[in-house]
Protein backbone atom coordinates (compact mmCIF):
# COMPACT_ATOMS: atom_id res chain seq x y z
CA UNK A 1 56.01 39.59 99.17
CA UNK A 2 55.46 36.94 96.06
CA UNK A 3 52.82 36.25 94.50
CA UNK A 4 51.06 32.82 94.82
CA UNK A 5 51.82 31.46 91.67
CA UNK A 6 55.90 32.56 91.72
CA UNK A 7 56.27 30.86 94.97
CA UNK A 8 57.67 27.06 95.76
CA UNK A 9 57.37 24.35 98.20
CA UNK A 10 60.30 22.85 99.90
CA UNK A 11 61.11 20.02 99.69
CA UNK A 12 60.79 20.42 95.93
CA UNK A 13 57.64 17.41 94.61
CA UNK A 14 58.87 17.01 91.83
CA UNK A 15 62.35 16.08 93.16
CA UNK A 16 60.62 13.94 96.08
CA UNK A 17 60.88 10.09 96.47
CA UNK A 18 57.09 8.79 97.53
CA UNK A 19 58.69 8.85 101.49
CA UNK A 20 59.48 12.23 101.62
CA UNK A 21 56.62 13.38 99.60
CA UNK A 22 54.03 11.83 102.04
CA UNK A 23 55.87 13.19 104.98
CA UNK A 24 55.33 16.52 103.97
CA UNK A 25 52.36 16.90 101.76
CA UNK A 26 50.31 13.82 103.05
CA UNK A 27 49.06 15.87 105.85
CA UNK A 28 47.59 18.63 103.61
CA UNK A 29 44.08 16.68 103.42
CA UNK A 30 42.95 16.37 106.37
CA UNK A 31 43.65 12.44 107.77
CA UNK A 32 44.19 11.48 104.34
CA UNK A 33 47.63 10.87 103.11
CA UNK A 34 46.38 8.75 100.13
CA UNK A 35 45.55 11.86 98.22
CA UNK A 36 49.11 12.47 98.23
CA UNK A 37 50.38 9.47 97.54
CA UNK A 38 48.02 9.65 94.36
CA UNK A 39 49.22 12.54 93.26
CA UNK A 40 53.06 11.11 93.44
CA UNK A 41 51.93 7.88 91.92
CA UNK A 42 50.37 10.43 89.11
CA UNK A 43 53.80 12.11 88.28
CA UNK A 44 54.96 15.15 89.74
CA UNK A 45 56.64 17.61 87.06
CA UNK A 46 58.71 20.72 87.87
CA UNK A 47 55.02 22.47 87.20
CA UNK A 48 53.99 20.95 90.90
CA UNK A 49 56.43 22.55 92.60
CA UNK A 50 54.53 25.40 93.12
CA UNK A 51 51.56 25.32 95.28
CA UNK A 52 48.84 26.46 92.67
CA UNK A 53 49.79 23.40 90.51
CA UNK A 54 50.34 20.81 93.28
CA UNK A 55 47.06 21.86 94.38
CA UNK A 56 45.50 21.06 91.10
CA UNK A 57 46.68 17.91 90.89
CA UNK A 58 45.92 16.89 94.24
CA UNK A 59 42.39 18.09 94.07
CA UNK A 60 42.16 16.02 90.55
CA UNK A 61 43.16 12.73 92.70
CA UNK A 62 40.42 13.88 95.39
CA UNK A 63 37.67 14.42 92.20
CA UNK A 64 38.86 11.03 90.59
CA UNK A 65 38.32 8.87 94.02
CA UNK A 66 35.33 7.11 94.69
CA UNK A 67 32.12 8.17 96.26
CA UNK A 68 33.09 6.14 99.43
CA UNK A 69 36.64 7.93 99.46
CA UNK A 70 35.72 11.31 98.52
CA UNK A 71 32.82 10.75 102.03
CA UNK A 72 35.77 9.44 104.16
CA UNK A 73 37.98 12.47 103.46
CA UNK A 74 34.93 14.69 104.43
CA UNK A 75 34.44 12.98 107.83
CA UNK A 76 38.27 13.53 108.47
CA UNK A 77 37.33 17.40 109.15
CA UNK A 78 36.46 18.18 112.64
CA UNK A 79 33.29 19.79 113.60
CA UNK A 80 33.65 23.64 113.41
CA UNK A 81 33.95 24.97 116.99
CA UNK A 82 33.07 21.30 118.13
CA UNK A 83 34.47 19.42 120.71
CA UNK A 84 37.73 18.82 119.52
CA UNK A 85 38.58 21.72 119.66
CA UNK A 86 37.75 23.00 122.75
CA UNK A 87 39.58 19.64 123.71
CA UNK A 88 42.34 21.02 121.64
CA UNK A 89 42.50 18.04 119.77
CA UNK A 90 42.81 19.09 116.29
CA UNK A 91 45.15 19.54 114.04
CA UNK A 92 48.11 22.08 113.95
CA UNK A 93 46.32 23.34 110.35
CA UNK A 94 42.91 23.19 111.73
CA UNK A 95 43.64 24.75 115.02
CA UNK A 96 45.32 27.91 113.05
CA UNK A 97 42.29 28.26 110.62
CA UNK A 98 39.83 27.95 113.00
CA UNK A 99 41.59 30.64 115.10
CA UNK A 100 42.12 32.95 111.91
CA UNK A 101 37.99 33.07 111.30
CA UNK A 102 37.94 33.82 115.15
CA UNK A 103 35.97 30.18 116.17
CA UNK A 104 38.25 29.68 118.95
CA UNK A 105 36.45 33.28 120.80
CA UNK A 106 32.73 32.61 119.93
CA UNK A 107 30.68 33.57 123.19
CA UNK A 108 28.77 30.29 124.65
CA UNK A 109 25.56 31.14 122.70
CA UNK A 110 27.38 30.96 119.46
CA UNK A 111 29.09 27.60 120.68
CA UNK A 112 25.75 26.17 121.22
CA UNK A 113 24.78 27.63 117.96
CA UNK A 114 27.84 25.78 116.05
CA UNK A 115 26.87 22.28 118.09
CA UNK A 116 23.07 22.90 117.32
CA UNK A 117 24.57 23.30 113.02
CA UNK A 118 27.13 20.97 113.62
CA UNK A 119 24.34 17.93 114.91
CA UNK A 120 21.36 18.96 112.05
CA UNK A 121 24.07 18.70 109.47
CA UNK A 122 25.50 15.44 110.28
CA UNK A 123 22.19 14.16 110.88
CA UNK A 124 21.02 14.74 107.50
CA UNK A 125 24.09 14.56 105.39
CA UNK A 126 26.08 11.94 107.51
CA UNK A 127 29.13 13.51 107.49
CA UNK A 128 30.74 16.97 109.47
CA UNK A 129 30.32 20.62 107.45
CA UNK A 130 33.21 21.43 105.84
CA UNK A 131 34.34 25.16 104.46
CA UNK A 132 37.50 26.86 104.44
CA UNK A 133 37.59 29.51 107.08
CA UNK A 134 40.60 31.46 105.57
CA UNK A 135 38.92 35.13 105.06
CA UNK A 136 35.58 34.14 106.45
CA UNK A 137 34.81 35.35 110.36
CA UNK A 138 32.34 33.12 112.29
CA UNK A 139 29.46 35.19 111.25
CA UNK A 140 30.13 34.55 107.71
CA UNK A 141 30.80 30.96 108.66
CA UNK A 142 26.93 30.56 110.81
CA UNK A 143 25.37 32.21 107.58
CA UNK A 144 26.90 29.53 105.08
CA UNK A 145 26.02 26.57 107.67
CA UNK A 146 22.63 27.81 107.63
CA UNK A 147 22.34 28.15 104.10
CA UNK A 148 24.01 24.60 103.13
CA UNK A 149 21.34 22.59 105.18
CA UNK A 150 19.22 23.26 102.23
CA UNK A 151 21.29 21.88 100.11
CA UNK A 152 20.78 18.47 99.06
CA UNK A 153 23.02 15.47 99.50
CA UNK A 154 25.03 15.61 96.37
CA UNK A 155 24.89 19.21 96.22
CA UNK A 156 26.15 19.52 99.15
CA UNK A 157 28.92 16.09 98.80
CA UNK A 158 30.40 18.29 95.64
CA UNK A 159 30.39 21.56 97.73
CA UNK A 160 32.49 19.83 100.40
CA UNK A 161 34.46 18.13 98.28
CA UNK A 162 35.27 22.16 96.52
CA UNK A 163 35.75 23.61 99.89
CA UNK A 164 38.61 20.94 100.87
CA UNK A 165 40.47 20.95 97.61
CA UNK A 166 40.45 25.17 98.43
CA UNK A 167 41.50 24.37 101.77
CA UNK A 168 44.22 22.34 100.23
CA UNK A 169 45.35 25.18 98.49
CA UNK A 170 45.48 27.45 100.96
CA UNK A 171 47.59 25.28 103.28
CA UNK A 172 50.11 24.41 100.36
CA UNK A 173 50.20 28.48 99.43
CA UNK A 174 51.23 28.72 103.39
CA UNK A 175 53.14 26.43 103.40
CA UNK A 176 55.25 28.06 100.24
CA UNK A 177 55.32 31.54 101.95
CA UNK A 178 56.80 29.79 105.01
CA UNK A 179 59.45 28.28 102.64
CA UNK A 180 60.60 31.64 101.15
């Protein structure tokens, strides 16, 4: 098995016209194919081919954007164990990471516990709690939520705003492996 930072995306970035960049890396944040489309516009070197670097420069973009930006790419994530997807109306990405930290088998007390999080944290932050699941079980995942609602506002807008770019990561590092 490679390593992370030996592996490469297909189609190659760096050898990608903006139209076949955004169709397969404009998905990677979440409802938000401008971040990609800022990266191209940036350059893309040989360097972004592999995921690690691509995922630098992508985040950079995210960092870069405005307040208002950076706010609408955090309300892009669903609600963890929310409606949508017991509706099954998520994502292919978010459907499989939810599933890997186990969200899609919590027992209808720890559903109402997710809503109950889900509702508090929205209410006072305005937008949904984002962290990436990968390695985390929902335990792990009810502990943070608890924990983050005494964070405050721009804490917790930065924290969101690390926890996508690592989810961005993650899903280009997949996405590599699945390309090898």
């Amino acid at each position: 098995m490679s390593t992370a930072t030996s592996l490469t995306l297909f189609p190659l970035p760096s050898q990608s016209n903006l139209e076949t960049f955004i169709a397969h890396y404009g998905d990677v944040y979440e409802h938000s194919p401008w971040v990609a489309e800022a990266a191209w516009q940036h350059g893309l070197r040989q360097e972004h081919d592999a995921p690690d670097a691509l995922a630098e420069l992508m985040g950079l973009m995210l960092r870069q954007a405005t307040p208002e930006q950076q706010i609408d790419v955090i309300r892009a994530h669903p609600d963890l164990a929310g409606k949508a997807a017991l509706a099954g109306e998520l994502t292919h990405d978010s459907t499989s990471e939810q599933a890997g930290a186990g969200l899609d088998q919590c027992s209808p007390e720890e559903f109402t516990r997710f809503e109950q999080l889900n509702a508090a944290y929205k209410e006072k932050f305005g937008f949904p709690f984002v962290i990436a699941v990968k390695g985390l079980d929902r335990y792990d995942i009810l502990a943070a939520f608890e924990e983050r609602l005494d964070n405050g506002l721009a804490q917790e807008r930065e924290t969101a705003i690390q926890q996508i770019i690592r989810i961005a990561r993650f899903r280009l590092r997949a996405r590599a492996d699945e390309a090898s």
